[in-house]
C-alpha atoms as a PDB file:
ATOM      1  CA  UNK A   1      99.626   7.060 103.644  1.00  0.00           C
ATOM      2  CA  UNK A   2      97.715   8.561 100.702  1.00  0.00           C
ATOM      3  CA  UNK A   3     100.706   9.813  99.129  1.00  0.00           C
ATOM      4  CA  UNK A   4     102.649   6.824  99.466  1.00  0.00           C
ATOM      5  CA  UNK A   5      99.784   5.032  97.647  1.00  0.00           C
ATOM      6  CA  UNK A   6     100.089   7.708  94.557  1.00  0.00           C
ATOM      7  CA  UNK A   7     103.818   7.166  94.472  1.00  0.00           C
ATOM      8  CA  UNK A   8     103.416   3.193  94.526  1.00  0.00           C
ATOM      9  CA  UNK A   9     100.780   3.582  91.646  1.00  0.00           C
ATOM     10  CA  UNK A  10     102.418   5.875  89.407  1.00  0.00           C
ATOM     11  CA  UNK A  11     105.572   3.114  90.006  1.00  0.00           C
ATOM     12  CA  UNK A  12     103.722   0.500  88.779  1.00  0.00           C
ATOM     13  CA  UNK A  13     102.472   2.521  85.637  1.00  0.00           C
ATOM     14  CA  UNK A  14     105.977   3.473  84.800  1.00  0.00           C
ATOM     15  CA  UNK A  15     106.877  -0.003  85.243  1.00  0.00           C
ATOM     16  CA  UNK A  16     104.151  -1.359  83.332  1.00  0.00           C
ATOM     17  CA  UNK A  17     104.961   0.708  80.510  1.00  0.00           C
ATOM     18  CA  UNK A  18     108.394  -0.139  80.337  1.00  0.00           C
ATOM     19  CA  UNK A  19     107.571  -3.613  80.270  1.00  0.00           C
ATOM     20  CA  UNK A  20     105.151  -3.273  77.441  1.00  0.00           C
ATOM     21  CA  UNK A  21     108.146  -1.560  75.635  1.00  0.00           C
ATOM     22  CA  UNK A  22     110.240  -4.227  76.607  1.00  0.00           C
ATOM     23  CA  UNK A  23     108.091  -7.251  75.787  1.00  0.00           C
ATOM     24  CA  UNK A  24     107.064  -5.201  72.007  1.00  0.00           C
ATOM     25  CA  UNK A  25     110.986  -4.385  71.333  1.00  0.00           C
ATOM     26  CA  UNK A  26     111.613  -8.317  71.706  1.00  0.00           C
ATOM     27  CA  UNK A  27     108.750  -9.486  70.082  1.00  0.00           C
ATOM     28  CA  UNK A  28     108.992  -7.602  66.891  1.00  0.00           C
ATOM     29  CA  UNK A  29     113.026  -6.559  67.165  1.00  0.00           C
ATOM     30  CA  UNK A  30     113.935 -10.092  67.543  1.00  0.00           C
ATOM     31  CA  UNK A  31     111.515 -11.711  65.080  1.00  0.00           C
ATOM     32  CA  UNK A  32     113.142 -10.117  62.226  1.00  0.00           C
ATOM     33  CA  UNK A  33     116.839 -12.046  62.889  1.00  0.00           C
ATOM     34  CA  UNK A  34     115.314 -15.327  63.012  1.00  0.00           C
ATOM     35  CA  UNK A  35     113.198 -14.787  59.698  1.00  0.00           C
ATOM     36  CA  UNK A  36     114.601 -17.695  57.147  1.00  0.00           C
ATOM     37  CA  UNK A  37     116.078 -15.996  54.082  1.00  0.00           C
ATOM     38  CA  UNK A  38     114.167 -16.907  50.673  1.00  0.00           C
ATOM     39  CA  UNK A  39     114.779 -18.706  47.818  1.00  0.00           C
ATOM     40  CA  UNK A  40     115.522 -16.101  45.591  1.00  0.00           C
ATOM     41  CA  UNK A  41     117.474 -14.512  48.579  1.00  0.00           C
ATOM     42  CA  UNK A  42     119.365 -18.193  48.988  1.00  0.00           C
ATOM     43  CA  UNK A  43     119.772 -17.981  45.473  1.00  0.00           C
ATOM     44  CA  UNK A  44     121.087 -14.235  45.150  1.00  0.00           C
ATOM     45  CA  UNK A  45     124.015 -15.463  47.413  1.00  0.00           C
ATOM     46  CA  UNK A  46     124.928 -18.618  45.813  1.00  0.00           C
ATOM     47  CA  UNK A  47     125.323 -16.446  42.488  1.00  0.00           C
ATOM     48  CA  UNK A  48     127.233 -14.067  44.379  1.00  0.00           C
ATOM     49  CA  UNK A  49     129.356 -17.006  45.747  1.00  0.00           C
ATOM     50  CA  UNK A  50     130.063 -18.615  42.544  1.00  0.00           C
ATOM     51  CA  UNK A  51     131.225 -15.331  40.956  1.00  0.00           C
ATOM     52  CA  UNK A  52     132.985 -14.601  43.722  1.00  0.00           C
ATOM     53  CA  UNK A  53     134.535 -17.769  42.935  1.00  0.00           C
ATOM     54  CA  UNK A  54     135.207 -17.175  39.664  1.00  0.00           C
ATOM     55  CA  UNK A  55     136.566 -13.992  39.660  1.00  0.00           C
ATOM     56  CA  UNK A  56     139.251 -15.489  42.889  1.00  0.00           C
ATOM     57  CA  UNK A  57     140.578 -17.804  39.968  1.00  0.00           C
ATOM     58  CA  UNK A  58     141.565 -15.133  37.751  1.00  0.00           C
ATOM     59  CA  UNK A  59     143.768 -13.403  39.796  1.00  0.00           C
ATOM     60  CA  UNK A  60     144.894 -16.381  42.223  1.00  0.00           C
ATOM     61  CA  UNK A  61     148.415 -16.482  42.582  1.00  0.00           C
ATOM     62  CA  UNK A  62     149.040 -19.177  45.306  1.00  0.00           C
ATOM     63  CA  UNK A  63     147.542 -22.549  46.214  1.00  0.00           C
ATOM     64  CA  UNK A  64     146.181 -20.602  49.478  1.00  0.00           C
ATOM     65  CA  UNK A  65     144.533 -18.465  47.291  1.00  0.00           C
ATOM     66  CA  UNK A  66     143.146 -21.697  45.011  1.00  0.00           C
ATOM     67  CA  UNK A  67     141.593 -23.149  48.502  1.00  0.00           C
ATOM     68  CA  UNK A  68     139.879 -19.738  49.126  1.00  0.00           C
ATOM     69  CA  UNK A  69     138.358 -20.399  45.899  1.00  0.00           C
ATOM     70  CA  UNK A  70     137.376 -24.134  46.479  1.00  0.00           C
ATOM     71  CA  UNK A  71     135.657 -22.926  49.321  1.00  0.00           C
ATOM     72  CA  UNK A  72     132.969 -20.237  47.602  1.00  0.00           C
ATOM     73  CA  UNK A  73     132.831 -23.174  45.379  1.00  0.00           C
ATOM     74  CA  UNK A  74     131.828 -25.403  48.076  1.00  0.00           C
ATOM     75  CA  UNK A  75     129.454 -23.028  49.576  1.00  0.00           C
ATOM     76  CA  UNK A  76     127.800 -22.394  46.948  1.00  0.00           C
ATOM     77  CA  UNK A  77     126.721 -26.045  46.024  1.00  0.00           C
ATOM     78  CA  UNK A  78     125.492 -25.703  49.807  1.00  0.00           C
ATOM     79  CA  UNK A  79     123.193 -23.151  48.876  1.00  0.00           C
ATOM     80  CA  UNK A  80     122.454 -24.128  45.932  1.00  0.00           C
ATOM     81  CA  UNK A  81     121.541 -27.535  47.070  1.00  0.00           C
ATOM     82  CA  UNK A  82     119.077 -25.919  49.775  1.00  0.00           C
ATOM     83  CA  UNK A  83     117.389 -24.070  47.063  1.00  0.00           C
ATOM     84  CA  UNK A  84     116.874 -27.420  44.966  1.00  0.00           C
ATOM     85  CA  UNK A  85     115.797 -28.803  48.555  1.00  0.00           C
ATOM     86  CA  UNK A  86     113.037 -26.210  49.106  1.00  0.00           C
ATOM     87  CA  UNK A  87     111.812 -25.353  45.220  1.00  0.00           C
ATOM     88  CA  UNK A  88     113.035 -28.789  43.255  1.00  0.00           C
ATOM     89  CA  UNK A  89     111.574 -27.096  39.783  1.00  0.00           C
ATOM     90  CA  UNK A  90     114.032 -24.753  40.203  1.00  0.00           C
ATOM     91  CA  UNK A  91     115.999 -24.840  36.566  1.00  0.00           C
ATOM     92  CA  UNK A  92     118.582 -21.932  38.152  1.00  0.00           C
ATOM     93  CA  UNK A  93     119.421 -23.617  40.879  1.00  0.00           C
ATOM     94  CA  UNK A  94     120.202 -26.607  38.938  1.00  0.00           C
ATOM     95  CA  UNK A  95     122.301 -24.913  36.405  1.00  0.00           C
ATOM     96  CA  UNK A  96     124.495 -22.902  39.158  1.00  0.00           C
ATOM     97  CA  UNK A  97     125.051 -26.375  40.922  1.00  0.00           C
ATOM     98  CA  UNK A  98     126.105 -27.776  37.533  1.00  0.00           C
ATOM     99  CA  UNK A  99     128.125 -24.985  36.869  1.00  0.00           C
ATOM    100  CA  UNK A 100     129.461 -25.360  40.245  1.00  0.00           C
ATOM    101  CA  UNK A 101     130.799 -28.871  40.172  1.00  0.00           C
ATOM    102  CA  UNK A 102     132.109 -28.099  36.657  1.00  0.00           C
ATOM    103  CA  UNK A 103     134.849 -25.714  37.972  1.00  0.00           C
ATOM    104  CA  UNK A 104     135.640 -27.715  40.724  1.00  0.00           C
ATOM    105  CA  UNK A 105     139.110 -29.531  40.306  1.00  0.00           C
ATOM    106  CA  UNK A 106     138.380 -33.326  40.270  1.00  0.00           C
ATOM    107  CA  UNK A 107     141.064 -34.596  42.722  1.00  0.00           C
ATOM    108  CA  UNK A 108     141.330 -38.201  43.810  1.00  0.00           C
ATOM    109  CA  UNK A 109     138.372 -39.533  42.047  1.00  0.00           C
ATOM    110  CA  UNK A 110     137.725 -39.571  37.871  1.00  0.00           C
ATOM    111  CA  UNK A 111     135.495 -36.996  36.594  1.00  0.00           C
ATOM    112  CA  UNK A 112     133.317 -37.435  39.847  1.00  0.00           C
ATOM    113  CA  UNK A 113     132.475 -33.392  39.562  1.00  0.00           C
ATOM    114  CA  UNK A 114     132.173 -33.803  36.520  1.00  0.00           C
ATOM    115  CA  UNK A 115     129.785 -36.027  36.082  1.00  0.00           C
ATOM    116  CA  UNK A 116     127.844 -34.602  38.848  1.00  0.00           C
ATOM    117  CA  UNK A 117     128.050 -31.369  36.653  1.00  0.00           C
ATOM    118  CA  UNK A 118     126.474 -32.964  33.629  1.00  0.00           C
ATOM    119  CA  UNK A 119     123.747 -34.392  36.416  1.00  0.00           C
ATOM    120  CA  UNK A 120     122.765 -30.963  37.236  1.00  0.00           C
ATOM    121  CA  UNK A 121     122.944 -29.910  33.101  1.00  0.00           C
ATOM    122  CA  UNK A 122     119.997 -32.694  32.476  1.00  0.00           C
ATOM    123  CA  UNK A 123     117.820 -31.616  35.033  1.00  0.00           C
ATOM    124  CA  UNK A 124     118.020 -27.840  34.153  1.00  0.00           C
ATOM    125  CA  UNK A 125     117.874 -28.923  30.200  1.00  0.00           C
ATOM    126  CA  UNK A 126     114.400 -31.317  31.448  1.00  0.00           C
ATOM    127  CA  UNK A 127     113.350 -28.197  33.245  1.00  0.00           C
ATOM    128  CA  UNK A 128     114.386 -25.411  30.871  1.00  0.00           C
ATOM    129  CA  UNK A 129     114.265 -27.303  27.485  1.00  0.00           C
ATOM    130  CA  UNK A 130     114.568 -23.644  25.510  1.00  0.00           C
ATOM    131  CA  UNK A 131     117.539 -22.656  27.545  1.00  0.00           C
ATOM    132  CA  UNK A 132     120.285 -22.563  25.320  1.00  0.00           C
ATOM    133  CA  UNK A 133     122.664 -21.570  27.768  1.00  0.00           C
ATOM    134  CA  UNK A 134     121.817 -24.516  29.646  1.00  0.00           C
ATOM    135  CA  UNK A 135     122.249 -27.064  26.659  1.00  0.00           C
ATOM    136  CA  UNK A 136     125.660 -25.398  25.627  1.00  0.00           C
ATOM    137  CA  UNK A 137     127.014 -25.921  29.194  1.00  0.00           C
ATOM    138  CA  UNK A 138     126.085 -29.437  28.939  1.00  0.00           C
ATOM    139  CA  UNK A 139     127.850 -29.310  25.702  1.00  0.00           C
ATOM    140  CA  UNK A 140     130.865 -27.655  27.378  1.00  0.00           C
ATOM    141  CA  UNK A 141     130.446 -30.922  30.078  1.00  0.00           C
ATOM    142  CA  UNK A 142     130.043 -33.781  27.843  1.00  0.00           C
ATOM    143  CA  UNK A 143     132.979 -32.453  25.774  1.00  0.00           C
ATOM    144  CA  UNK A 144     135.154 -32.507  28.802  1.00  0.00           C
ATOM    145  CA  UNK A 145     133.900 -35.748  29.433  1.00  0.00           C
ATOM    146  CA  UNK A 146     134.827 -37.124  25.844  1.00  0.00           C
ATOM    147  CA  UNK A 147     131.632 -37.831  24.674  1.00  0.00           C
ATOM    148  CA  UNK A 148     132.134 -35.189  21.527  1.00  0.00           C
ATOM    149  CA  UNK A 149     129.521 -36.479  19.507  1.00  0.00           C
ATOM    150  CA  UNK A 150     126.655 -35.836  22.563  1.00  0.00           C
ATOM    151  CA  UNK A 151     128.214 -32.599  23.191  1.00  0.00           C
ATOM    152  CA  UNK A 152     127.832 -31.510  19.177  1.00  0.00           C
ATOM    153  CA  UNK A 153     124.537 -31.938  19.782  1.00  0.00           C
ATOM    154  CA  UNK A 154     124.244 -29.965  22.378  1.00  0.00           C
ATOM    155  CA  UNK A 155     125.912 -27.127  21.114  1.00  0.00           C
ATOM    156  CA  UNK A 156     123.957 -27.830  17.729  1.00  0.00           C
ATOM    157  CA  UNK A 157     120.512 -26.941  19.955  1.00  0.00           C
ATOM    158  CA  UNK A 158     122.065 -24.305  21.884  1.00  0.00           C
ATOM    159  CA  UNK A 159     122.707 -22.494  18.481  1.00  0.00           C
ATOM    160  CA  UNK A 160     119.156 -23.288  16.868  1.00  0.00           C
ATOM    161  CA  UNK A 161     117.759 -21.517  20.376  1.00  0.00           C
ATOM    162  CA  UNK A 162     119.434 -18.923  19.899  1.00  0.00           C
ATOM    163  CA  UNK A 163     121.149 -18.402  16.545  1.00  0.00           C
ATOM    164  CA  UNK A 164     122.030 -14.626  16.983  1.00  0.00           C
ATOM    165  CA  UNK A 165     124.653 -15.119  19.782  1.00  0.00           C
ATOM    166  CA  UNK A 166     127.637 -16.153  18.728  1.00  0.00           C
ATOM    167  CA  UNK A 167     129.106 -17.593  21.901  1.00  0.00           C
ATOM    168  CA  UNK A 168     127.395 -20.543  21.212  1.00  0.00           C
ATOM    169  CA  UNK A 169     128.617 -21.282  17.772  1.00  0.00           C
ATOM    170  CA  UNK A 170     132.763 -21.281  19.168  1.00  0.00           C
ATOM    171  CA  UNK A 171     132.732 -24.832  20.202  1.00  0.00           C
ATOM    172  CA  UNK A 172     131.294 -25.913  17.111  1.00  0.00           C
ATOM    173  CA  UNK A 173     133.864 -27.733  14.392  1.00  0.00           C
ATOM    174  CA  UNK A 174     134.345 -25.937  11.140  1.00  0.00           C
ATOM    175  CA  UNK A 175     131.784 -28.073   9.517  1.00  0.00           C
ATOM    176  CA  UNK A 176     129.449 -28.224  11.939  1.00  0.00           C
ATOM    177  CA  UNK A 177     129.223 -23.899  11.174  1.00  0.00           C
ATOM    178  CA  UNK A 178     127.950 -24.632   7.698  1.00  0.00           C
ATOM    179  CA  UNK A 179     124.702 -24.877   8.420  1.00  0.00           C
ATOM    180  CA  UNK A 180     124.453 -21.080   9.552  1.00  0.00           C
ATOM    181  CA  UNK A 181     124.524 -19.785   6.373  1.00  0.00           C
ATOM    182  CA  UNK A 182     122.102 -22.382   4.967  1.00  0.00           C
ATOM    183  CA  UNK A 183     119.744 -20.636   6.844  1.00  0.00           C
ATOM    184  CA  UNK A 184     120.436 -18.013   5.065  1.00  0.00           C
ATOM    185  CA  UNK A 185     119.778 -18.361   1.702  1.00  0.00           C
END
């Protein structure tokens, strides 16, 4: 009897222990798949998503390859959209989306990406006023938009932002580049 009683016992210890193992390996293996990713991680992969997408245009070939496209595009205004949802001050996320609907085709309905696109450009210009990246892509938007004289303007304070780069003086007309060198002198 006495040794069946050790054998029980030392049973029950190994079984114990095993379920201590068992019960810590789900509690903090498991945990870690269900953690939500961050904003900067949501962010990170709408980037990645949009350049993804951009790079699939330059070497598309085939309308199946054009949908592949559409569809990083799509996915990232989804992310996109839940960072705005979960940090609204977020001037990045509002560019990307704006950038986003800018290089989607507009099919079926006029300029409805687009001027979603410019949406996005005023919020991140309200948010960001010194970004001249982000008033030069509104620029690029109200251009495509017609409205040349708003997008001058824009491009006009993208260059005074940042005068050195000279990506943002391209769009400007011939005349509008004369007042670079009156800065000058």
């Amino acid at each position: 009897m006495q040794r069946m009683r050790l054998i029980s016992k030392k049973k029950r210890i190994v079984l114990l222990f095993i379920g201590i193992l068992l019960v810590a390996f789900v509690v903090f293996w498991g945990r870690r798949e269900f953690i939500p990713p961050t904003i900067a991680q949501r962010l990170d992969h709408a980037n990645m998503l949009l350049a993804a997408a951009m790079d699939c245009y330059g070497w598309s070939v085939s309308s199946l390859d054009a949908v592949a496209c559409q569809g990083n595009l799509r996915n990232a205004a989804v992310e996109y959209r839940s960072v705005i949802r979960m940090q609204p001050k977020s001037a990045d996320a509002y560019m990307g989306l704006g950038e986003t609907y800018y290089c989607l085709p507009d099919k079926g309905f006029k300029n409805g990406y687009l001027v979603k696109s410019l949406t996005n450009w005023r919020k991140a210009v309200q948010l960001e006023p010194k970004s001249a990246y982000a008033h030069f892509q509104m620029g690029q938007t109200l251009d495509h938009l017609g409205q040349h004289v708003a997008a001058d303007k824009e491009w006009r304070i993208a260059h005074l932002l940042s005068p050195h780069d000279d990506s943002y003086t391209d769009p400007l007309p011939p005349g509008a580049r004369k007042f670079e060198s009156d800065d000058d002198d």
